[in-house]
C-alpha atoms as a PDB file:
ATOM      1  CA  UNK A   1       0.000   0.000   0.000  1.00  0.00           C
ATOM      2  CA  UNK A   2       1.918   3.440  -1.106  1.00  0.00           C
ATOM      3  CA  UNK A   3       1.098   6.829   0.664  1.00  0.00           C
ATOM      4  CA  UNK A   4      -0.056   8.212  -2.824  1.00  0.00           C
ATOM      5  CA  UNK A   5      -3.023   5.822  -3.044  1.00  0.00           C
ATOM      6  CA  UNK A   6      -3.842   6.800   0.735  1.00  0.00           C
ATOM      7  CA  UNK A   7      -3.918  10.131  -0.287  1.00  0.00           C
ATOM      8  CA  UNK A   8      -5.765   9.699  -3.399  1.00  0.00           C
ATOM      9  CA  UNK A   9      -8.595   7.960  -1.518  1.00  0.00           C
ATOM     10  CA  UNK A  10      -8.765  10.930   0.887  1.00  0.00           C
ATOM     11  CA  UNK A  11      -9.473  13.167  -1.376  1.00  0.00           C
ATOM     12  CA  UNK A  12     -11.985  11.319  -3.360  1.00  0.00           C
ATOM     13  CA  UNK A  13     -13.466  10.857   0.351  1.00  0.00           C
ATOM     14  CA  UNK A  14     -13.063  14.282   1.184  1.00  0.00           C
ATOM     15  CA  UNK A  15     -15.005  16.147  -1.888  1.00  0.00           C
ATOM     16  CA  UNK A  16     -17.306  13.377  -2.950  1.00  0.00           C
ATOM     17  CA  UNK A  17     -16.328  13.842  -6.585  1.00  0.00           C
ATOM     18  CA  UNK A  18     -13.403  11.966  -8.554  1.00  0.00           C
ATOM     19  CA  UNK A  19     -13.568  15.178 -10.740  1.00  0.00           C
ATOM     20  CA  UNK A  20     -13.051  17.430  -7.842  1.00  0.00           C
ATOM     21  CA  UNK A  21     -10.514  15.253  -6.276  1.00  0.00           C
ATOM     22  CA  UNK A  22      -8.638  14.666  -9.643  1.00  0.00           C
ATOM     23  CA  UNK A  23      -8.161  18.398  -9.810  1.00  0.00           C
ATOM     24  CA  UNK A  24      -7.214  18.572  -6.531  1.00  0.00           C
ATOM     25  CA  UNK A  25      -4.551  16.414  -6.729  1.00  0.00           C
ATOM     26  CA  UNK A  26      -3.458  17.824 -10.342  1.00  0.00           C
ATOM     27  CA  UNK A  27      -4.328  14.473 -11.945  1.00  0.00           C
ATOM     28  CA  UNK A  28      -6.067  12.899 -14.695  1.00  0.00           C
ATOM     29  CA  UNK A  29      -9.536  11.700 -13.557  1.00  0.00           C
ATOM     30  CA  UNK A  30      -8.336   8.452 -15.390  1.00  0.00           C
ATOM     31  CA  UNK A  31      -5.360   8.456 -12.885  1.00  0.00           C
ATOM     32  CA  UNK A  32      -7.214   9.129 -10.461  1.00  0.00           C
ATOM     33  CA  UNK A  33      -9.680   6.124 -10.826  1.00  0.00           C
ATOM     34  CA  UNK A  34      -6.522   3.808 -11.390  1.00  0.00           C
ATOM     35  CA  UNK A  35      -4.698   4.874  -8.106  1.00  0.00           C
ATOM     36  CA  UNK A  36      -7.889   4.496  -6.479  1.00  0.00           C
ATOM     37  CA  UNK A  37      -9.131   0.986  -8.252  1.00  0.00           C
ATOM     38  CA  UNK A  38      -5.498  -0.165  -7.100  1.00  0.00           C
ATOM     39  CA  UNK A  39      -6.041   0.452  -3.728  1.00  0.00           C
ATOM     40  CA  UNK A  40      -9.396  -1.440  -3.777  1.00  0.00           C
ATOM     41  CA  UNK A  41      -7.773  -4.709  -5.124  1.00  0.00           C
ATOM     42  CA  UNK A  42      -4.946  -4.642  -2.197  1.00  0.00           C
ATOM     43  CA  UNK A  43      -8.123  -4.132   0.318  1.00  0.00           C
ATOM     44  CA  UNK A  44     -10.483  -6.628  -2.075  1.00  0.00           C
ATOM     45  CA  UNK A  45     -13.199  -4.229  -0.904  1.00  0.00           C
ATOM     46  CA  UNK A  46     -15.245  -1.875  -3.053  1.00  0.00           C
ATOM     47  CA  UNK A  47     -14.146   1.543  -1.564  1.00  0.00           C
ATOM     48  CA  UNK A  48     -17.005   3.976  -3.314  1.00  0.00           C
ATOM     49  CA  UNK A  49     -20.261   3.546  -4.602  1.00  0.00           C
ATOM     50  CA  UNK A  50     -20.331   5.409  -8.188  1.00  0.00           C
ATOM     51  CA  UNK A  51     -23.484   6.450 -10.416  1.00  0.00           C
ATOM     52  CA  UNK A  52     -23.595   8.954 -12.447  1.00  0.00           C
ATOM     53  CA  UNK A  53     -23.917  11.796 -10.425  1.00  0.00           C
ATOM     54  CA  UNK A  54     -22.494  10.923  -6.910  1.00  0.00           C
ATOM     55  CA  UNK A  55     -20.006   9.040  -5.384  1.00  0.00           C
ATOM     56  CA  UNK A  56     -20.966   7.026  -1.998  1.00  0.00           C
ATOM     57  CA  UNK A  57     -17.963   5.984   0.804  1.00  0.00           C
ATOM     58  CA  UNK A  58     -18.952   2.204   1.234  1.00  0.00           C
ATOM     59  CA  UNK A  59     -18.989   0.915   4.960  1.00  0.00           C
ATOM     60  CA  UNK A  60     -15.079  -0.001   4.366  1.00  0.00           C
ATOM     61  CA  UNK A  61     -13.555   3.595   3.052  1.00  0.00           C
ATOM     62  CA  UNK A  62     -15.775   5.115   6.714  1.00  0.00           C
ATOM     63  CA  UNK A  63     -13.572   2.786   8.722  1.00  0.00           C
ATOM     64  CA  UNK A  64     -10.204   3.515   6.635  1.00  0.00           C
ATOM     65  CA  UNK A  65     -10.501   7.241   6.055  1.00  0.00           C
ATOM     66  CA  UNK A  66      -9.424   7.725   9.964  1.00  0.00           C
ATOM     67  CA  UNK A  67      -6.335   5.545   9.383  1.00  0.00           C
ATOM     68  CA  UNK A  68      -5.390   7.002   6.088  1.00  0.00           C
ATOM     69  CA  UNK A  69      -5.668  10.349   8.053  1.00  0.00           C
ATOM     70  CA  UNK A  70      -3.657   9.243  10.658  1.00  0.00           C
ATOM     71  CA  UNK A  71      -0.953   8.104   8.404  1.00  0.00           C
ATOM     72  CA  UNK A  72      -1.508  11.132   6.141  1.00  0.00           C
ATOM     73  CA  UNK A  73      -1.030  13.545   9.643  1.00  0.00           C
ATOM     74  CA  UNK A  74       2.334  11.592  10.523  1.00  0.00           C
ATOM     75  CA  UNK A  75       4.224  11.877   6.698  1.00  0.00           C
ATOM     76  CA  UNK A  76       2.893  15.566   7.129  1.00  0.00           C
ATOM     77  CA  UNK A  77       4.057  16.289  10.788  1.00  0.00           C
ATOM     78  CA  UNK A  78       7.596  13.927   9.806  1.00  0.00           C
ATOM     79  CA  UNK A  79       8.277  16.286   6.536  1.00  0.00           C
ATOM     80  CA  UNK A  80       7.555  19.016   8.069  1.00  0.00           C
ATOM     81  CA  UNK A  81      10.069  18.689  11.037  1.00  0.00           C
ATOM     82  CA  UNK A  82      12.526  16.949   8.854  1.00  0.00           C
ATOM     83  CA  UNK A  83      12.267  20.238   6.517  1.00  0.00           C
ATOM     84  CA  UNK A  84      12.544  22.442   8.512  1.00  0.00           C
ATOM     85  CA  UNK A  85      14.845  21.456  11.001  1.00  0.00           C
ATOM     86  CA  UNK A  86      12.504  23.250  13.542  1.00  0.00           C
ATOM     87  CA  UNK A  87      12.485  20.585  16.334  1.00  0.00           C
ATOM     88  CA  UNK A  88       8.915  21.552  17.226  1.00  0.00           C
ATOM     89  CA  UNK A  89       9.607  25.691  16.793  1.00  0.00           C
ATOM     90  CA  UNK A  90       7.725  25.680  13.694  1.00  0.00           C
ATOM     91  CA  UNK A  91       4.495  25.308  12.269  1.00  0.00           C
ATOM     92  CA  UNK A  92       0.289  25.017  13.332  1.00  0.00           C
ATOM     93  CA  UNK A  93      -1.270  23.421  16.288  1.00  0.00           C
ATOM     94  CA  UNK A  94      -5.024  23.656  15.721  1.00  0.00           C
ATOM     95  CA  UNK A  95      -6.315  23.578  20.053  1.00  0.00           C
ATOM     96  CA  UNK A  96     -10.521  23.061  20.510  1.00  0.00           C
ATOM     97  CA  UNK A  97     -11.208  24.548  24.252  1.00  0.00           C
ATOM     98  CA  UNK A  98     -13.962  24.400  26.627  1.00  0.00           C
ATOM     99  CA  UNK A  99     -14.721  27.734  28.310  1.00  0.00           C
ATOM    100  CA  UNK A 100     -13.279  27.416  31.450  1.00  0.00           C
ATOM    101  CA  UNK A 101     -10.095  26.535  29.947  1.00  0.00           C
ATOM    102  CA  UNK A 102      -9.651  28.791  27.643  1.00  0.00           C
ATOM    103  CA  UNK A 103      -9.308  31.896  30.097  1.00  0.00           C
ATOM    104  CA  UNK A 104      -6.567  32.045  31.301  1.00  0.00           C
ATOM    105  CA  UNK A 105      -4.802  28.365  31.383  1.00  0.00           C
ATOM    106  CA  UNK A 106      -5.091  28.685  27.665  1.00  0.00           C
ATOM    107  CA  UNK A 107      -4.309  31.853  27.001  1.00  0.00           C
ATOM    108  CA  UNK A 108      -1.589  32.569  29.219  1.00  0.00           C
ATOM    109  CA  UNK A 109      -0.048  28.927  27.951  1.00  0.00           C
ATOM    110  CA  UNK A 110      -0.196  30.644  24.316  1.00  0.00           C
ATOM    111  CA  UNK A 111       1.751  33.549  25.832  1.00  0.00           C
ATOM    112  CA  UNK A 112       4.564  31.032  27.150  1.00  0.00           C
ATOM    113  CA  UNK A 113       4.624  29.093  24.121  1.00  0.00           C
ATOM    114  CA  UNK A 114       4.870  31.946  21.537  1.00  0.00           C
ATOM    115  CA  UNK A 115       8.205  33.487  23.465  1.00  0.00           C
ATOM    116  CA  UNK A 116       9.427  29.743  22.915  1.00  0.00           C
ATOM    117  CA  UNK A 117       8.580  28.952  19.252  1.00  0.00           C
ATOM    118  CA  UNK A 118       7.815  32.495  18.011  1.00  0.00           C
ATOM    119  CA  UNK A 119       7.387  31.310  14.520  1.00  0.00           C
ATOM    120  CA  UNK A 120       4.522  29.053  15.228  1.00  0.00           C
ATOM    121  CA  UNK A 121       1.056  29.601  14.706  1.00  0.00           C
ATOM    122  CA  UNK A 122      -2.140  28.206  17.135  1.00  0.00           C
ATOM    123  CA  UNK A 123      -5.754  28.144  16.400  1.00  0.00           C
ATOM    124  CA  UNK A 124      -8.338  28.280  19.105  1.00  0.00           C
ATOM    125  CA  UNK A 125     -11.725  27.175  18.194  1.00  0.00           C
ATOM    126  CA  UNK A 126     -14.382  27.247  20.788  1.00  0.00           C
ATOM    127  CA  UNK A 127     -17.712  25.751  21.459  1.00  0.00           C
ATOM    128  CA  UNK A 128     -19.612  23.239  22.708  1.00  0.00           C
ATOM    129  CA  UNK A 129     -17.281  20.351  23.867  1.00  0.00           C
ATOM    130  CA  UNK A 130     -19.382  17.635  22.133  1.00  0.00           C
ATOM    131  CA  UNK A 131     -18.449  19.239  19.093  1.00  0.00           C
ATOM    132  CA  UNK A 132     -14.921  19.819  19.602  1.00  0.00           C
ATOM    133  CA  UNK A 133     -14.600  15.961  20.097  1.00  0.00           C
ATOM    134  CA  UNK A 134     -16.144  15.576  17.040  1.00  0.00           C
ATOM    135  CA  UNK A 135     -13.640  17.597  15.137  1.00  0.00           C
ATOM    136  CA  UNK A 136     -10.541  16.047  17.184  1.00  0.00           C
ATOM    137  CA  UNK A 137     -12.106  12.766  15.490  1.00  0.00           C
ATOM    138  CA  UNK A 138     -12.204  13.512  12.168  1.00  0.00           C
ATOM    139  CA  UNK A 139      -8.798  14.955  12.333  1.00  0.00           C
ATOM    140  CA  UNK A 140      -9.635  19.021  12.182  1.00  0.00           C
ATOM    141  CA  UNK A 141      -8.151  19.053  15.315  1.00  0.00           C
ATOM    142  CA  UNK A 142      -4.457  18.309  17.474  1.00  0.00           C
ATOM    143  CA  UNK A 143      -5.519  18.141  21.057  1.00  0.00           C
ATOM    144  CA  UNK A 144      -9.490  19.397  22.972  1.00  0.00           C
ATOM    145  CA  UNK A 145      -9.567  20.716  26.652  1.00  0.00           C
ATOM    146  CA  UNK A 146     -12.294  20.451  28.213  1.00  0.00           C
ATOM    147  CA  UNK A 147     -13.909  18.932  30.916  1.00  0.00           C
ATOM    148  CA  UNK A 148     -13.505  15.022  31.170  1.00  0.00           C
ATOM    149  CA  UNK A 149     -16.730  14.134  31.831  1.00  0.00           C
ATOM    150  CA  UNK A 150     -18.310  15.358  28.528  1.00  0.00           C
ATOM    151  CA  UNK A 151     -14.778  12.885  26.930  1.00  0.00           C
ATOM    152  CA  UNK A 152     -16.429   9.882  28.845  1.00  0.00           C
ATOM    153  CA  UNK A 153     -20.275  10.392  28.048  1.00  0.00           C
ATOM    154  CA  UNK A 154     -18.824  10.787  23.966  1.00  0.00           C
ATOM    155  CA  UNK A 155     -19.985   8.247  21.413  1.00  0.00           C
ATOM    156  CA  UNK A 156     -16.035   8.057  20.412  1.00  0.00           C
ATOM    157  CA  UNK A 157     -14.640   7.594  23.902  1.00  0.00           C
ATOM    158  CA  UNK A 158     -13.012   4.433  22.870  1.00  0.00           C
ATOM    159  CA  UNK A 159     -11.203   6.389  20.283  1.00  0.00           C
ATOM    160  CA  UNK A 160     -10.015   9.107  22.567  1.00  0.00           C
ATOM    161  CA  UNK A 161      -7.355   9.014  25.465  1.00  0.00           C
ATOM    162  CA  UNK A 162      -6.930  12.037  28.123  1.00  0.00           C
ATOM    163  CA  UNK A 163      -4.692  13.487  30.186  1.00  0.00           C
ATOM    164  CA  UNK A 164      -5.893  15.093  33.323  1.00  0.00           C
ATOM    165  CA  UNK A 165      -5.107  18.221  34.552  1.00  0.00           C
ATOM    166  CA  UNK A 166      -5.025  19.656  37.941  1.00  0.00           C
ATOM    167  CA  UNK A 167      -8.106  20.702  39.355  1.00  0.00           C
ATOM    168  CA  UNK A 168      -8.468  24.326  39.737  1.00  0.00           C
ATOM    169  CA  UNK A 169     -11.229  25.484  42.602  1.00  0.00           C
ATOM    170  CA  UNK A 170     -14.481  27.135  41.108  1.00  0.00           C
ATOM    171  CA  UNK A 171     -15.619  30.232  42.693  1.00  0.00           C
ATOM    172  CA  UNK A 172     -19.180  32.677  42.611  1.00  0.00           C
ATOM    173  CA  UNK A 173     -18.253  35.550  41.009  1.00  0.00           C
ATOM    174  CA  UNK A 174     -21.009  38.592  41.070  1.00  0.00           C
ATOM    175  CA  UNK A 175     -20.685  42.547  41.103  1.00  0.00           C
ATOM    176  CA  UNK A 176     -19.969  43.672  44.272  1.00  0.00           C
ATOM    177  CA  UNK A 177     -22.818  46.156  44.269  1.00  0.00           C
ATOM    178  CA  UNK A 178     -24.853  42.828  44.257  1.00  0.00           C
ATOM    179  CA  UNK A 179     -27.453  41.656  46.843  1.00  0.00           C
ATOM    180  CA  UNK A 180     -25.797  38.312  47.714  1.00  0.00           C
ATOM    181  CA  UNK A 181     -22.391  40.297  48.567  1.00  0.00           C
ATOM    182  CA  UNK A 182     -24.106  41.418  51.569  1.00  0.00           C
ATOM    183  CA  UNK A 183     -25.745  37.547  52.011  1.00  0.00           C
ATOM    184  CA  UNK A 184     -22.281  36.332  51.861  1.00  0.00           C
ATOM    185  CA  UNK A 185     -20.985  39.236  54.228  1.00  0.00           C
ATOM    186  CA  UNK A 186     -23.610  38.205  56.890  1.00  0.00           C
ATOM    187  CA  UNK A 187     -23.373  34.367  56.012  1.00  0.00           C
ATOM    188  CA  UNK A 188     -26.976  34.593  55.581  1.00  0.00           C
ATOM    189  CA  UNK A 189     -27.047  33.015  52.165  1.00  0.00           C
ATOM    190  CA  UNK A 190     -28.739  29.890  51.133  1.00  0.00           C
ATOM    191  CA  UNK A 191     -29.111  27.578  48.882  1.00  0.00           C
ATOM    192  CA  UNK A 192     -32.317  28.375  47.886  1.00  0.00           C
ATOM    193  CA  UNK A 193     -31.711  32.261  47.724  1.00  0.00           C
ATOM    194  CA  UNK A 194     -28.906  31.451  45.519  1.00  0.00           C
ATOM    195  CA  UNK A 195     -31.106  29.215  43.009  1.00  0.00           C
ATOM    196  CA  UNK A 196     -33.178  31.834  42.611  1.00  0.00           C
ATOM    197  CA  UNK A 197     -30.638  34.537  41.217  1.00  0.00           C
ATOM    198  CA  UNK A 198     -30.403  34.098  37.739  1.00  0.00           C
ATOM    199  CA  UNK A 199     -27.298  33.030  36.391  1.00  0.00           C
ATOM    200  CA  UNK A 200     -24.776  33.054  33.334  1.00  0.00           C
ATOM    201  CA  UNK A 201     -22.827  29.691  32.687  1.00  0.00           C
ATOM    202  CA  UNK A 202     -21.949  27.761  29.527  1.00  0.00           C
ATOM    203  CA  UNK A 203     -23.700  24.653  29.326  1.00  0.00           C
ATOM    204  CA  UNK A 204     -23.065  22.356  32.430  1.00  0.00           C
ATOM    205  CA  UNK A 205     -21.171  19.147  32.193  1.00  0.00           C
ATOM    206  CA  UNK A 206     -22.856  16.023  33.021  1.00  0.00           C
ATOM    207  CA  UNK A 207     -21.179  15.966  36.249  1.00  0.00           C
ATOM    208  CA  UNK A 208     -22.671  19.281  37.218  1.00  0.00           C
ATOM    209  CA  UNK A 209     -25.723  17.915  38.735  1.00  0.00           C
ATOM    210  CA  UNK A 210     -23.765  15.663  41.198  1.00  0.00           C
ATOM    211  CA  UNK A 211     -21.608  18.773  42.427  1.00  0.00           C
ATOM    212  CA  UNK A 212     -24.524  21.052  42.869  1.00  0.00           C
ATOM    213  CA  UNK A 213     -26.804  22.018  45.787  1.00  0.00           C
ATOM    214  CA  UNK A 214     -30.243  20.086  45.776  1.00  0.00           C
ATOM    215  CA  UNK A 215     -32.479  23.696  44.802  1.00  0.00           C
ATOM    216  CA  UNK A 216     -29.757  24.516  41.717  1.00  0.00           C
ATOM    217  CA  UNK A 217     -29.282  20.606  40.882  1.00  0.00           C
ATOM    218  CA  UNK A 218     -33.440  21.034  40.911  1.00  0.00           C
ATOM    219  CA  UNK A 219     -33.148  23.931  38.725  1.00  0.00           C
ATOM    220  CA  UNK A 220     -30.622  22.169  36.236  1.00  0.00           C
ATOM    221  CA  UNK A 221     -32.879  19.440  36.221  1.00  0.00           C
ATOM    222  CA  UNK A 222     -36.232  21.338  35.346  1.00  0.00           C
ATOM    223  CA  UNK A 223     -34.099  24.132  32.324  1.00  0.00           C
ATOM    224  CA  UNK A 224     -34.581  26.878  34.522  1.00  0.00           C
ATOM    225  CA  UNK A 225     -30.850  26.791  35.615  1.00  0.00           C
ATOM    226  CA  UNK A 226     -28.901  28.519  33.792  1.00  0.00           C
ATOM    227  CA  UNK A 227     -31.036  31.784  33.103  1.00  0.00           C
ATOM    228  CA  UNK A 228     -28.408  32.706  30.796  1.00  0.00           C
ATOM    229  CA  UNK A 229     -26.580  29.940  28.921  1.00  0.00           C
ATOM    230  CA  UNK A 230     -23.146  31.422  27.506  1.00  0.00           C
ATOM    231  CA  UNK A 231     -20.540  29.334  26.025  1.00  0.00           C
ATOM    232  CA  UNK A 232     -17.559  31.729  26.878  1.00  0.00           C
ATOM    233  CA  UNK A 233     -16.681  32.635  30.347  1.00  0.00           C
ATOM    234  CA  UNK A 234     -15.618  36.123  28.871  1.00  0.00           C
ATOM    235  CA  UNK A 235     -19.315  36.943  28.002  1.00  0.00           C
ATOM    236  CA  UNK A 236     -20.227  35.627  31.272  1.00  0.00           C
ATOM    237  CA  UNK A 237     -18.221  37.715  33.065  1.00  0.00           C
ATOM    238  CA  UNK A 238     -19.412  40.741  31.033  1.00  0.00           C
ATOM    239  CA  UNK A 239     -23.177  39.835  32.292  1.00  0.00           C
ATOM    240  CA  UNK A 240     -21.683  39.721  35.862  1.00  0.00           C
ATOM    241  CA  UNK A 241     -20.514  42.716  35.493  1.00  0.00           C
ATOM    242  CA  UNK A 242     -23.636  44.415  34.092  1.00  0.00           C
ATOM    243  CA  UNK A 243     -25.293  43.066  37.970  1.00  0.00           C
ATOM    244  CA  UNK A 244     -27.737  41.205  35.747  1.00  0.00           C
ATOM    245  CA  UNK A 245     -26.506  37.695  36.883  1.00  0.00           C
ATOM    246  CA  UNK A 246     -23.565  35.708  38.959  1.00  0.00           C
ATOM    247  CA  UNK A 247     -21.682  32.882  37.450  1.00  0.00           C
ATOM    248  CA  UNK A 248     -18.931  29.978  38.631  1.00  0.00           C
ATOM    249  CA  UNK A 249     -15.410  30.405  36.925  1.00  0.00           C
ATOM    250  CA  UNK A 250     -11.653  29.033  37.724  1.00  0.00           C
ATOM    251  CA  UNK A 251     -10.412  31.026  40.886  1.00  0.00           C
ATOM    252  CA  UNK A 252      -7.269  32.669  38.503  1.00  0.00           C
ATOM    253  CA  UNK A 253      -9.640  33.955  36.368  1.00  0.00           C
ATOM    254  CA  UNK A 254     -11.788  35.311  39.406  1.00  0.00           C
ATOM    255  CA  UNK A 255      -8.839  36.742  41.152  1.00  0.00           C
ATOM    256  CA  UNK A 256      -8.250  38.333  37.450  1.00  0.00           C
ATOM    257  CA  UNK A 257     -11.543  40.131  36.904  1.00  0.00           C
ATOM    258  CA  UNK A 258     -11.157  41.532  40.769  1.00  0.00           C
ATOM    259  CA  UNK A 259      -8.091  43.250  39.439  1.00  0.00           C
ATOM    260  CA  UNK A 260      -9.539  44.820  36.622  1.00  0.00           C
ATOM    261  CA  UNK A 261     -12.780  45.765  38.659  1.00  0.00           C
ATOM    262  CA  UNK A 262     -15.982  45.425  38.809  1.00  0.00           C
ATOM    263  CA  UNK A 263     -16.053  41.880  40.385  1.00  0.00           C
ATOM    264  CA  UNK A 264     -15.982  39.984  43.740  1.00  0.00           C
ATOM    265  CA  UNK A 265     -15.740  36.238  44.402  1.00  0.00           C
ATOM    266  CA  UNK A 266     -16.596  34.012  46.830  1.00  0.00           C
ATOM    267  CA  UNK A 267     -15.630  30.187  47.278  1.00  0.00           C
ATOM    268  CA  UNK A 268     -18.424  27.603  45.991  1.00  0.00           C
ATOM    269  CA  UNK A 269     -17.734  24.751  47.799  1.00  0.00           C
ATOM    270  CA  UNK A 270     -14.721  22.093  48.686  1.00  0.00           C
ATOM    271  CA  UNK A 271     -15.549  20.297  46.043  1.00  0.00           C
ATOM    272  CA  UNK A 272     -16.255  22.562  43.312  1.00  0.00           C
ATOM    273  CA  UNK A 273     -13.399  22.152  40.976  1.00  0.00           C
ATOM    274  CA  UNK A 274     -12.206  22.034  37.472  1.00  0.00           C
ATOM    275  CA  UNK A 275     -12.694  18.820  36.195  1.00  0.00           C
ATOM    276  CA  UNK A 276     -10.491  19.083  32.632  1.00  0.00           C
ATOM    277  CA  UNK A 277      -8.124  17.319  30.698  1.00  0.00           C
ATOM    278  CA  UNK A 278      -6.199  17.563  27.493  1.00  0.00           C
ATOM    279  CA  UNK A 279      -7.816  15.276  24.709  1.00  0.00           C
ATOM    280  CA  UNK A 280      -5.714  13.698  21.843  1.00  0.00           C
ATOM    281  CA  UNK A 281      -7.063  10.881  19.266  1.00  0.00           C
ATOM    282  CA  UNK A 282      -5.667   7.575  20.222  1.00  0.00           C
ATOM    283  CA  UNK A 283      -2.606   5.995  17.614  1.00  0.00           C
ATOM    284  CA  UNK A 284      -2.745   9.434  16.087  1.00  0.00           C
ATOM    285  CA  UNK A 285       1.107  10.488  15.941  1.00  0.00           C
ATOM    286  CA  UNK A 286       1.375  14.050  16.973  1.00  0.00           C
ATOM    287  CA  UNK A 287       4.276  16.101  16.299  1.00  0.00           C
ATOM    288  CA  UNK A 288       7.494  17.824  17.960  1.00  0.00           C
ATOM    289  CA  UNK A 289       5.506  21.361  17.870  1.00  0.00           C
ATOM    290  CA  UNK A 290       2.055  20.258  18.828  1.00  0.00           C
ATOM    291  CA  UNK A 291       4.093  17.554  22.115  1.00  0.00           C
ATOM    292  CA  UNK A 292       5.609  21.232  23.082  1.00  0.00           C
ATOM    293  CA  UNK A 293       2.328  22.889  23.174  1.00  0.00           C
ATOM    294  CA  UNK A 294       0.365  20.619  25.519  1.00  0.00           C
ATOM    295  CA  UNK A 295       3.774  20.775  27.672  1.00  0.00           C
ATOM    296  CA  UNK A 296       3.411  24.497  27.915  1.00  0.00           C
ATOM    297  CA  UNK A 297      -0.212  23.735  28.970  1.00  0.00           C
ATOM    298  CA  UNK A 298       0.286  21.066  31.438  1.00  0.00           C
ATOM    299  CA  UNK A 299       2.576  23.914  32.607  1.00  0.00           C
ATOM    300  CA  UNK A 300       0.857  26.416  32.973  1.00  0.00           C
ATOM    301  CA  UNK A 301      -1.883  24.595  34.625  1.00  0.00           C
ATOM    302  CA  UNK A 302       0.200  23.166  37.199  1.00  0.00           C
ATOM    303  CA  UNK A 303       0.865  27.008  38.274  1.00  0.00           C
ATOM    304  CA  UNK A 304      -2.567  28.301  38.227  1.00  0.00           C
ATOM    305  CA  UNK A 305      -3.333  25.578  40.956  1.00  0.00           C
ATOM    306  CA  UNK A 306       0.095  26.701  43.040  1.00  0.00           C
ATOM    307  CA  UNK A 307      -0.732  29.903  42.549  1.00  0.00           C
ATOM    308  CA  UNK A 308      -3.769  31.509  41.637  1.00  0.00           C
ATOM    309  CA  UNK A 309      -2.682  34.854  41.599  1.00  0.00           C
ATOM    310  CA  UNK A 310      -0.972  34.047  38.482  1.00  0.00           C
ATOM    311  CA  UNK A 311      -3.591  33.794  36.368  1.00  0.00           C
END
C-alpha cells in the first residue's frame, strides 16, 4: 500500500467527486480512478459507490478514512520537522477549548509558548465540547480541553485518550454592588436564595448535577438553571458585570476580573473544581511542535493551581 493511493482515496473521500478530487490532486480523472481501483484490489473491498452523479464511501472507506488520516497527519508532521529542522519551533497546532479553559490556562499557555517557538502559529476554536470531540475525530483538530466528563459520556470515547489536569477550585463571582455580597458578608445566604438569582454559565457538564446544591441541581434538572446559557466565560463575566446575573469560573480567572474591577468572588464549595483534561485521538502520531504545546499547557496549569494569583 503506497502513501499516494492513501492520499488519493482521501481526497476522493473528502469532496465526494473523482472530478473534484482529480483536480485537486493535479491528476487525470483516469489516474485518479486507477490509483484508487489499485487500492481497492490490495483491500479486495469496493471503496465507493459510483453512479452517475455521486459518489458514496462504502462501509469499508468510513472505517479507513481515519487511518489514512492518521498516516496522512504523521508523513505531514515527519516532513515538516525533517524540513525544517525546527524541532517543534515551527508550524500550526489547531487547540478546541472548553470555556473554562480557555481563560486564562489557555491563554496565558499561548503567551509562554509563543516566546518559545515564536514562529509558530495556534488556532483556538471554541464551542460546545461535544463538538470539539467531534472535530478532534475527524482529524480538524491536534488536542481538545475540556472537561472530562463530557470525553467519557462521547460516542467516540473508545477512540479518545486524556490526560488530566489539575483541578483548579471554582468560585461565585457577582458585582460587588450585588445583593448576595451582603448575604455572603452576613453568612446569611442559602441555597435556595442562591437558586433563585439568575445566572450566566456555559452549558453544564454532566457531572454538574452531582456537584450542585439540591435547589440549583433542581433547577438544572427542570431548564430553569442557567437563566443565561453562555458558552464563553468572557461573556459571562461581562453579564456579571452588568449586575444582571452571577456565574462559577476558575479562581485565577476570578482573582483576574477583581483586578480589573468590577467583580468579587466568593468560594463555591470544597468540592467545586475544574474537572479538565487535554484530549488527543488515540494511535494518532502528533508532532514535535504540537508535544511542546500541551507541555506548555500542562505547565501552565500546574501554576494556576500553586498559585492563583498568576492567572
Amino acid at each position: 500500500m503506497e502513501i499516494r493511493h492513501l492520499r488519493h482515496f482521501e481526497a476522493v473521500f473528502r469532496l465526494g467527486s473523482f472530478v473534484r478530487a482529480a483536480e485537486d490532486m493535479g491528476l487525470t480523472q483516469s489516474a485518479l480512478s486507477r490509483s484508487v481501483k489499485t487500492l481497492e484490489d490490495e483491500l479486495g473491498e469496493r471503496l465507493f459507490d459510483r453512479t452517475t452523479h455521486d459518489v458514496s464511501p462504502t462501509p469499508v472507506a468510513e472505517k479507513l478514512i481515519r487511518h489514512a488520516m492518521d498516516v496522512l497527519g504523521a508523513m505531514s508532521a515527519f516532513r515538516e520537522e525533517a524540513l525544517t529542522g525546527s524541532e517543534g519551533s515551527e508550524g500550526l497546532v489547531r487547540v478546541g477549548a472548553g470555556p473554562y479553559p480557555a481563560q486564562p490556562l489557555l491563554t496565558s499557555a499561548i503567551v509562554q509558548f509563543a516566546e518559545q517557538a515564536p514562529k509558530a502559529r495556534v488556532v483556538v476554536s471554541m464551542g460546545r465540547s461535544a463538538n470539539l470531540l467531534d472535530g478532534l475525530v475527524q482529524r480538524d483538530l491536534d488536542l481538545v480541553v475540556c472537561d472530562v466528563s463530557k470525553y467519557a459520556q462521547s460516542a467516540y470515547a473508545d477512540e479518545i485518550s486524556v490526560l488530566r489536569l489539575p483541578p483548579e477550585q471554582l468560585v461565585v463571582v457577582y458585582a460587588p454592588e450585588h445583593d448576595i455580597g451582603r448575604e455572603f458578608e452576613g453568612g446569611s445566604l442559602t441555597t435556595e436564595r442562591l437558586a433563585a438569582v439568575p445566572w450566566a454559565l456555559p452549558t453544564p457538564s454532566p457531572a454538574a448535577a452531582t456537584l450542585l446544591a439540591p435547589p440549583l441541581a433542581q433547577a438544572l434538572k427542570t431548564g430553569q438553571f442557567p437563566a443565561y446559557r453562555v458558552e464563553t466565560t468572557a461573556a459571562c463575566m461581562d453579564l456579571v458585570r452588568a449586575g444582571i446575573a452571577v456565574s462559577v469560573v476558575p479562581i485565577s480567572l476570578a482573582r483576574q476580573a477583581k483586578a480589573y474591577g468590577g467583580v468579587s468572588f466568593r468560594s463555591l464549595n470544597r468540592v467545586s473544581a475544574t474537572n479538565d483534561g487535554i484530549h488527543f485521538l488515540k494511535g494518532k502520531t502528533q508532532s514535535a511542535l504540537v508535544r511542546r504545546f500541551v507541555e506548555a499547557v500542562r505547565r501552565r496549569a500546574q501554576e494556576l493551581v500553586e498559585d492563583p494569583a498568576r492567572g
